[in-house]
Protein backbone atom coordinates (compact mmCIF):
# COMPACT_ATOMS: atom_id res chain seq x y z
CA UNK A 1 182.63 172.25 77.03
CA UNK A 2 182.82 172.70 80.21
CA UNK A 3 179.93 174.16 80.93
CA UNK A 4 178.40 171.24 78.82
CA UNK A 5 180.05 168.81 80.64
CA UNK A 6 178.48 170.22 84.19
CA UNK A 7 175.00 169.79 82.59
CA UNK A 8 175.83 166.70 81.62
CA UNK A 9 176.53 165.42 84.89
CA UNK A 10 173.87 167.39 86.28
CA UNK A 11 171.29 165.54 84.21
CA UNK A 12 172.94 162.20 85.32
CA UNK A 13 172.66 162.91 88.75
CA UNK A 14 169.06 163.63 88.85
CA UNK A 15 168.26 160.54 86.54
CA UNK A 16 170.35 158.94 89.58
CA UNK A 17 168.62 160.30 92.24
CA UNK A 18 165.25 159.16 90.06
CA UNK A 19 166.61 155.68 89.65
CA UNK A 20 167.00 155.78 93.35
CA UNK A 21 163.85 156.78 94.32
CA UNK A 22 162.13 154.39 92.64
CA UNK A 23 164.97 151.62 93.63
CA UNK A 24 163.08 152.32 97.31
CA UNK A 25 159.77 152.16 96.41
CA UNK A 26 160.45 149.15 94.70
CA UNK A 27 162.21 147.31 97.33
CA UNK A 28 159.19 149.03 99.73
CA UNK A 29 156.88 147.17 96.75
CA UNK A 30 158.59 143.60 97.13
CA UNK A 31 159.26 143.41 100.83
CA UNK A 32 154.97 143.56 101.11
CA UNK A 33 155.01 141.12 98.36
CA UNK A 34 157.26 138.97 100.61
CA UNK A 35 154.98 139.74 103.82
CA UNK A 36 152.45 139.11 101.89
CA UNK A 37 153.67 135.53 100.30
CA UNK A 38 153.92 134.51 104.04
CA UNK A 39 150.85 134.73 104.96
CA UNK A 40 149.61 133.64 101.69
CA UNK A 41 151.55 130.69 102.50
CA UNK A 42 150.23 130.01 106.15
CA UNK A 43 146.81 130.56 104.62
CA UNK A 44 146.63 127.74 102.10
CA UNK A 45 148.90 125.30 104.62
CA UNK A 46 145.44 125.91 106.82
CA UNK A 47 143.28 125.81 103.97
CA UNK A 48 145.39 122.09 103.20
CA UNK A 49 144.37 120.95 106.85
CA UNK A 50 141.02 122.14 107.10
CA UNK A 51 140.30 119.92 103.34
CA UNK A 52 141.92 116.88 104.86
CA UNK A 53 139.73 117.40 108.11
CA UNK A 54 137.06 117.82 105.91
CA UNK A 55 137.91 114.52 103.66
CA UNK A 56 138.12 112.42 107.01
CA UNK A 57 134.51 114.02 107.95
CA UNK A 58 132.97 112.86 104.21
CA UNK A 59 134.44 109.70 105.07
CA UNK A 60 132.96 109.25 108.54
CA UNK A 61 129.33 110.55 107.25
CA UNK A 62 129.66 108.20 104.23
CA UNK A 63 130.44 105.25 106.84
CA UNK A 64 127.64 106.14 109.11
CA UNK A 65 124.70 106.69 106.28
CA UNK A 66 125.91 103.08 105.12
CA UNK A 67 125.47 101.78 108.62
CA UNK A 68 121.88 103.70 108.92
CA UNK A 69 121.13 102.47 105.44
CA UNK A 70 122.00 98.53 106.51
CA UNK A 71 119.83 99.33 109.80
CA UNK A 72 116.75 100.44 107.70
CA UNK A 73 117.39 97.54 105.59
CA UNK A 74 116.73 95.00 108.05
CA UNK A 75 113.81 97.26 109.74
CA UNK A 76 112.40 97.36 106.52
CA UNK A 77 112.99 93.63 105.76
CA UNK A 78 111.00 92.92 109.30
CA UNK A 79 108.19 95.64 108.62
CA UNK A 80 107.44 93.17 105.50
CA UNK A 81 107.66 89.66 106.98
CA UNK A 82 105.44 91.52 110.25
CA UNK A 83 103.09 93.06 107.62
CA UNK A 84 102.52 89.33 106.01
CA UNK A 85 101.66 87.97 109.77
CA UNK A 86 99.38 90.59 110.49
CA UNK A 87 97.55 90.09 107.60
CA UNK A 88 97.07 86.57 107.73
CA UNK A 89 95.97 87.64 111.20
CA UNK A 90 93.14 90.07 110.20
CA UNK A 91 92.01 87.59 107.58
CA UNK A 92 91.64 84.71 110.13
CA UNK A 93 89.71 87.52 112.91
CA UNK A 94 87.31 88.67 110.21
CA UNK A 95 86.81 85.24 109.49
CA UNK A 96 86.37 83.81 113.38
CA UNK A 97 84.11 87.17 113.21
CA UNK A 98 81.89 85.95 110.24
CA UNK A 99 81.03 82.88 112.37
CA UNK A 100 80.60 84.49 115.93
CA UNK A 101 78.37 86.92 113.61
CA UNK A 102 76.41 84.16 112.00
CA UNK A 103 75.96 81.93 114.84
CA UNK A 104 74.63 85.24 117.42
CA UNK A 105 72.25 85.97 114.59
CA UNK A 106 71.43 82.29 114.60
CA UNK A 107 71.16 81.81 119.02
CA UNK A 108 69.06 85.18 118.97
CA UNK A 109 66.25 83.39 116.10
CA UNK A 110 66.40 80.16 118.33
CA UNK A 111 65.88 82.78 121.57
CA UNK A 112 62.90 84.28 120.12
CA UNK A 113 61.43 81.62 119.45
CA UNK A 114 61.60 79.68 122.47
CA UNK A 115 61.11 82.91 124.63
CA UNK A 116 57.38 82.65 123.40
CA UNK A 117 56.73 79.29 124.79
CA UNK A 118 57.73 80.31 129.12
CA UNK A 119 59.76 77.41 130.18
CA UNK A 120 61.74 77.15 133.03
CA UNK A 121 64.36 74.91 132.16
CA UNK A 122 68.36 76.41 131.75
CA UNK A 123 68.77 77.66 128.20
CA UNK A 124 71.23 75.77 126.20
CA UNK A 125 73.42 77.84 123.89
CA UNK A 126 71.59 77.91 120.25
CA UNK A 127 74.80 77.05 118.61
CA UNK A 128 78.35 75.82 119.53
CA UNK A 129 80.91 77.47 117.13
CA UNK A 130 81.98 74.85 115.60
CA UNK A 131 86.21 74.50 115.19
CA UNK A 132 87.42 75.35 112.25
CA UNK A 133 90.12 72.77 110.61
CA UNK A 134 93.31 73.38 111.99
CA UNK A 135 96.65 73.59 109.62
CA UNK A 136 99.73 72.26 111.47
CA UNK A 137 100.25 74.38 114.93
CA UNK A 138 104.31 74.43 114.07
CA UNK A 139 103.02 77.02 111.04
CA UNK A 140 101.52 79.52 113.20
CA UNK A 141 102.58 82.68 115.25
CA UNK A 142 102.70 82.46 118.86
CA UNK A 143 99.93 85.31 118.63
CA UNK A 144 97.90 83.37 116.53
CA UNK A 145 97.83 80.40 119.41
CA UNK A 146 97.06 82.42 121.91
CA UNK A 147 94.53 83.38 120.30
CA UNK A 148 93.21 80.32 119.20
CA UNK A 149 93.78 78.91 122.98
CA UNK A 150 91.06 81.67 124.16
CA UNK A 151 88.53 81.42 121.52
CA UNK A 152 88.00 77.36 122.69
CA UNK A 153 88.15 78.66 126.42
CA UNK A 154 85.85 80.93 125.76
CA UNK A 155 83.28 78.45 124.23
């Protein structure tokens, strides 16, 4: 058996020398796996800072659209209350225009007609505008006085 036995030990060597092989490509295998864990590791701790950087960002956008949001607000607020004055402007101009309209159409009838008859005398105007009621001045724009204060200079 001795021959058996030399066989034996033969076979058990190279099943050794197997084991051993793949003993080093296996310890080749996990020492990557260990590089590789490292910077698998440094990759998500920067991944982890550049999400909180991120989450501070959101923050400060979310802060400054609330601030721009309050600011259009109030522009949009004033836009209204201006909108009101200017149209209770344009109705009071077309209606000072209505009676400047009415009372040229009425100086030019009274100038034809005296323009027939040659006199000499200064022409009077045909028609003073006469002023229209006035609501209480405290109600009233400062743009609205003024104009107001040159209409009855200008009469």
């Amino acid at each position: 058996m001795n021959g058996m036995e030399w066989l034996l030990e033969l076979v058990l060597i190279g099943l050794l020398a197997m084991t051993l092989v793949h003993a080093l490509r296996l310890e080749r295998a996990l020492g990557l796996l260990k590089r590789d864990r490292a910077t698998l590791e440094e990759m998500i701790a920067g991944f982890n800072a550049s999400t909180r950087e991120a989450e501070s960002g959101i923050a400060r956008l979310r802060e400054a659209a609330d601030g721009a949001g309050r600011q259009i607000t109030r522009h949009v607020q004033l836009a209204q209350e201006l909108k009101g004055d200017l149209g209770y402007l344009v109705e009071r101009g077309e209606k000072l225009a209505d009676r400047l309209d009415r009372s040229l159409r009425a100086g030019r009838a009274v100038a034809a007609e005296t323009s027939s008859a040659p006199t000499y005398a200064p022409r009077q105007p045909a028609l003073a505008v006469a002023p229209e009621p006035e609501p209480a001045a405290r109600g009233r724009s400062q743009a609205e006085r003024d104009l107001m204060k040159a209409l009855r200079m200008a009469r």
